[in-house]
PDB file of N, CA and C in Angstrom:
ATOM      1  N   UNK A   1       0.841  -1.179   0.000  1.00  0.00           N
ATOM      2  CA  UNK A   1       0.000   0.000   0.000  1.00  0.00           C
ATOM      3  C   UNK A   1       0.888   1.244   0.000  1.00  0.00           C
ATOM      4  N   UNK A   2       0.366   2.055  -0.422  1.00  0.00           N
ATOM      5  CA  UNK A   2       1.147   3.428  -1.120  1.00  0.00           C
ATOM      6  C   UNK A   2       1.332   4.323   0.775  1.00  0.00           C
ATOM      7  N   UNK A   3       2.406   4.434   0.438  1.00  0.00           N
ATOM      8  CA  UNK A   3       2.266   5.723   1.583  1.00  0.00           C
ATOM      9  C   UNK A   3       1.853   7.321   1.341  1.00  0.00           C
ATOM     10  N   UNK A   4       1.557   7.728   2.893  1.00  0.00           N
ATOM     11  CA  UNK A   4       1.061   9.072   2.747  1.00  0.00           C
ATOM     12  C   UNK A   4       1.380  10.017   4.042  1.00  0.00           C
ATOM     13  N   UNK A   5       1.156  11.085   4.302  1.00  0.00           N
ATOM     14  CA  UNK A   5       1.642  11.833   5.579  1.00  0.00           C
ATOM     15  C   UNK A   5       0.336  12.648   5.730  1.00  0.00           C
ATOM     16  N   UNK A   6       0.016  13.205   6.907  1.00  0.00           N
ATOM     17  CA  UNK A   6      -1.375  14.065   7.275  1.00  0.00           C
ATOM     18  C   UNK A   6      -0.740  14.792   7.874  1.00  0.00           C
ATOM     19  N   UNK A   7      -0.515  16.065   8.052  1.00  0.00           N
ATOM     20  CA  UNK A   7      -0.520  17.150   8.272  1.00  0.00           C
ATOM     21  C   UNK A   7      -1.214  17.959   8.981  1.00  0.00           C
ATOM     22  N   UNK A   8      -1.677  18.560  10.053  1.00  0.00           N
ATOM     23  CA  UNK A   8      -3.245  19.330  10.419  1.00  0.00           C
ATOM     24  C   UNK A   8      -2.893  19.821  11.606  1.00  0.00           C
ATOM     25  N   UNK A   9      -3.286  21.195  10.906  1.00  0.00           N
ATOM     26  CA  UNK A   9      -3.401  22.567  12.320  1.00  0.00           C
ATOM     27  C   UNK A   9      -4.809  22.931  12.557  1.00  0.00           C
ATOM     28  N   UNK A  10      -4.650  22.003  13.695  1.00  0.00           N
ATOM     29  CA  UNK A  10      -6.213  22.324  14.348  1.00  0.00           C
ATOM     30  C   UNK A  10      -6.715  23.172  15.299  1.00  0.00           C
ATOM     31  N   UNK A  11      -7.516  23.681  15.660  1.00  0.00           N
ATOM     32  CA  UNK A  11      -8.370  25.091  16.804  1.00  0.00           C
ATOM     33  C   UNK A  11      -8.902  23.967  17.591  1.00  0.00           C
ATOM     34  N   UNK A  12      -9.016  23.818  18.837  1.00  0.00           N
ATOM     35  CA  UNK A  12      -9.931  22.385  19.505  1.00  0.00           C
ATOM     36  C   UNK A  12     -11.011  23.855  20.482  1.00  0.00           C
ATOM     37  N   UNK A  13     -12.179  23.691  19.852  1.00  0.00           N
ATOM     38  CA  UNK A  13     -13.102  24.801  20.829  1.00  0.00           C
ATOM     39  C   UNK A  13     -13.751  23.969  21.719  1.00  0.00           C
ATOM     40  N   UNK A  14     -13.307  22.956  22.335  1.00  0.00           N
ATOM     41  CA  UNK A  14     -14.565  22.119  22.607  1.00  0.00           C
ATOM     42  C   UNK A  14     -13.494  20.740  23.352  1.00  0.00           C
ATOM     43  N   UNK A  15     -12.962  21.261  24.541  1.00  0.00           N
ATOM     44  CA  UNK A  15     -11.672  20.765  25.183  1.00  0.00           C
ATOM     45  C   UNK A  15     -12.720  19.156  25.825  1.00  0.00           C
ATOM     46  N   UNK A  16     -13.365  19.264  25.970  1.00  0.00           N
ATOM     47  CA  UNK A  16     -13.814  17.234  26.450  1.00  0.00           C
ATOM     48  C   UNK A  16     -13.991  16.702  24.889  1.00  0.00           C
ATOM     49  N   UNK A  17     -14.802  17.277  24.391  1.00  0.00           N
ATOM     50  CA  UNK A  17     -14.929  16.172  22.906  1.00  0.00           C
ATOM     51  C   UNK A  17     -13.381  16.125  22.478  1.00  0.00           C
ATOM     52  N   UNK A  18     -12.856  16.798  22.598  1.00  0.00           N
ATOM     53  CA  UNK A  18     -11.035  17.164  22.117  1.00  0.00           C
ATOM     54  C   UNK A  18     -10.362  15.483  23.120  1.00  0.00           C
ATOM     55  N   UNK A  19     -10.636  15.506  24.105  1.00  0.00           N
ATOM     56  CA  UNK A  19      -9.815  14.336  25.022  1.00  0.00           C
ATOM     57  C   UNK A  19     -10.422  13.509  24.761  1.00  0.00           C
ATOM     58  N   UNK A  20     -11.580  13.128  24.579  1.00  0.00           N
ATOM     59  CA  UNK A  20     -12.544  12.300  23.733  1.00  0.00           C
ATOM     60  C   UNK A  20     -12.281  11.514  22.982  1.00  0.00           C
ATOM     61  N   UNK A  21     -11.775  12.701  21.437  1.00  0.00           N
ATOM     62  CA  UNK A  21     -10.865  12.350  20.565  1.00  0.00           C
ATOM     63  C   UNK A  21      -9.539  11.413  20.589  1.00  0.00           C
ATOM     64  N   UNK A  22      -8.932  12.731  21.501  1.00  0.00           N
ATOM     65  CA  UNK A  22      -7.320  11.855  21.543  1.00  0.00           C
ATOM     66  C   UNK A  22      -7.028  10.544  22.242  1.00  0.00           C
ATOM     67  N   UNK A  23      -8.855  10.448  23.299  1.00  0.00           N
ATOM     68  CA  UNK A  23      -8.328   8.857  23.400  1.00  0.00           C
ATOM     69  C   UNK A  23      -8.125   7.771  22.400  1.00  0.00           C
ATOM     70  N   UNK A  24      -9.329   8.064  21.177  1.00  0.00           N
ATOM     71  CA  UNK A  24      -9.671   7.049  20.293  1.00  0.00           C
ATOM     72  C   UNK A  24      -8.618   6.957  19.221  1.00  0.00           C
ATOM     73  N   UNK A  25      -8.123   8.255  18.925  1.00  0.00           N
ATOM     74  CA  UNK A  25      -7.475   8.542  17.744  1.00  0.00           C
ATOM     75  C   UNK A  25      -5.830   7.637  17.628  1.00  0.00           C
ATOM     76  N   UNK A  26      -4.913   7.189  19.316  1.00  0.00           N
ATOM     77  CA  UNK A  26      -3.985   6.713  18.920  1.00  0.00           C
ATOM     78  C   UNK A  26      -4.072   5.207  18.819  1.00  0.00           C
ATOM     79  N   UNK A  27      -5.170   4.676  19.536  1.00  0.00           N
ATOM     80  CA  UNK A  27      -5.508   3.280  18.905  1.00  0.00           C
ATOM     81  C   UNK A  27      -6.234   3.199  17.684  1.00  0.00           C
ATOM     82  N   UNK A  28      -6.478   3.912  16.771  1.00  0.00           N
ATOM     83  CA  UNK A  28      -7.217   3.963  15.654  1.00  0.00           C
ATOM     84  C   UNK A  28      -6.127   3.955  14.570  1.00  0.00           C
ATOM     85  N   UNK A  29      -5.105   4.668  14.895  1.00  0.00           N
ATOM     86  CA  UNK A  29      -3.887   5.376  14.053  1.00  0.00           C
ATOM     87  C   UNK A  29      -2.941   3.817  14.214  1.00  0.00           C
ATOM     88  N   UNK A  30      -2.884   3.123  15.268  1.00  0.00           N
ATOM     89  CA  UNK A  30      -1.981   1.661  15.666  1.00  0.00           C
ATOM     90  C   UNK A  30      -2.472   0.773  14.862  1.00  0.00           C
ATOM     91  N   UNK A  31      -4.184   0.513  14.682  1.00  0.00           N
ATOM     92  CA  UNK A  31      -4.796  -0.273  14.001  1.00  0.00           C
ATOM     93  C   UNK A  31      -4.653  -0.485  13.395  1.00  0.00           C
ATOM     94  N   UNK A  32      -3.964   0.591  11.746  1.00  0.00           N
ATOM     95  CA  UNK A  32      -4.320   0.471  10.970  1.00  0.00           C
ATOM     96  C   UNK A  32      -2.546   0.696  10.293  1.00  0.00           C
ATOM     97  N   UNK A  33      -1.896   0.498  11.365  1.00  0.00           N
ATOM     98  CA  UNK A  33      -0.277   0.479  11.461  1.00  0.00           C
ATOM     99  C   UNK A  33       0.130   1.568  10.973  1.00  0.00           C
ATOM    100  N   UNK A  34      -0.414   3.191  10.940  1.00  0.00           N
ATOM    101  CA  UNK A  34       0.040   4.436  11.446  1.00  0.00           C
ATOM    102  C   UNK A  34       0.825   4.887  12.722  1.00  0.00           C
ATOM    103  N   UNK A  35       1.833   5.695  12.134  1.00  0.00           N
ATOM    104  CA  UNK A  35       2.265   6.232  13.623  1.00  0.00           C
ATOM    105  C   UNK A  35       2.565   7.758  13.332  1.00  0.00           C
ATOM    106  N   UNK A  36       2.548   8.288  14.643  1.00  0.00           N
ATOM    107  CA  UNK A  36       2.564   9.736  15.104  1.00  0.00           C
ATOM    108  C   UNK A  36       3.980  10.027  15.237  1.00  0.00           C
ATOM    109  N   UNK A  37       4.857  10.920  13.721  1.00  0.00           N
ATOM    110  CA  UNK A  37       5.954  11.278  13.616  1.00  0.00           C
ATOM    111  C   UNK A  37       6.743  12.836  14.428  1.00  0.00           C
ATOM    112  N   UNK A  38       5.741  13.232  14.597  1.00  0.00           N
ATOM    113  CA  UNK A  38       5.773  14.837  15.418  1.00  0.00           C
ATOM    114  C   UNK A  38       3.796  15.111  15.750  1.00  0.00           C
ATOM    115  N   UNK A  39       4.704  15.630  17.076  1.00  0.00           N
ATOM    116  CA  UNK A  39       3.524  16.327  17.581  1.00  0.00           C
ATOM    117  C   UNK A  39       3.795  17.694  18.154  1.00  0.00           C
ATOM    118  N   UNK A  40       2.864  18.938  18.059  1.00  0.00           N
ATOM    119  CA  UNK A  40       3.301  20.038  18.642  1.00  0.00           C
ATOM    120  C   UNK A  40       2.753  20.034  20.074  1.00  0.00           C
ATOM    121  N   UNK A  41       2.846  21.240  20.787  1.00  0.00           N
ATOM    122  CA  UNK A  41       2.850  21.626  21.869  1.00  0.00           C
ATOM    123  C   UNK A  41       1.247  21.404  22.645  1.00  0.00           C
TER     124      UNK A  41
END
């Protein structure tokens, strides 16, 4: 399968759906044998 990179500067207005998110998002990203190369602040 072809590789690709995602990129994204996000605004989070909405700080519980936001932790919400970031629980699901790094087992979702493992699943599918993605990984998280940089993260900002």
């Amino acid at each position: 399968m072809p590789k690709g990179y995602l990129v994204a500067n996000i605004r989070v207005t909405d700080q519980d759906k936001f932790q919400e998110f970031s629980g699901m998002a790094g087992p979702a990203i493992k699943k599918y044998g993605g990984k998280v190369l940089a993260r900002g602040p």
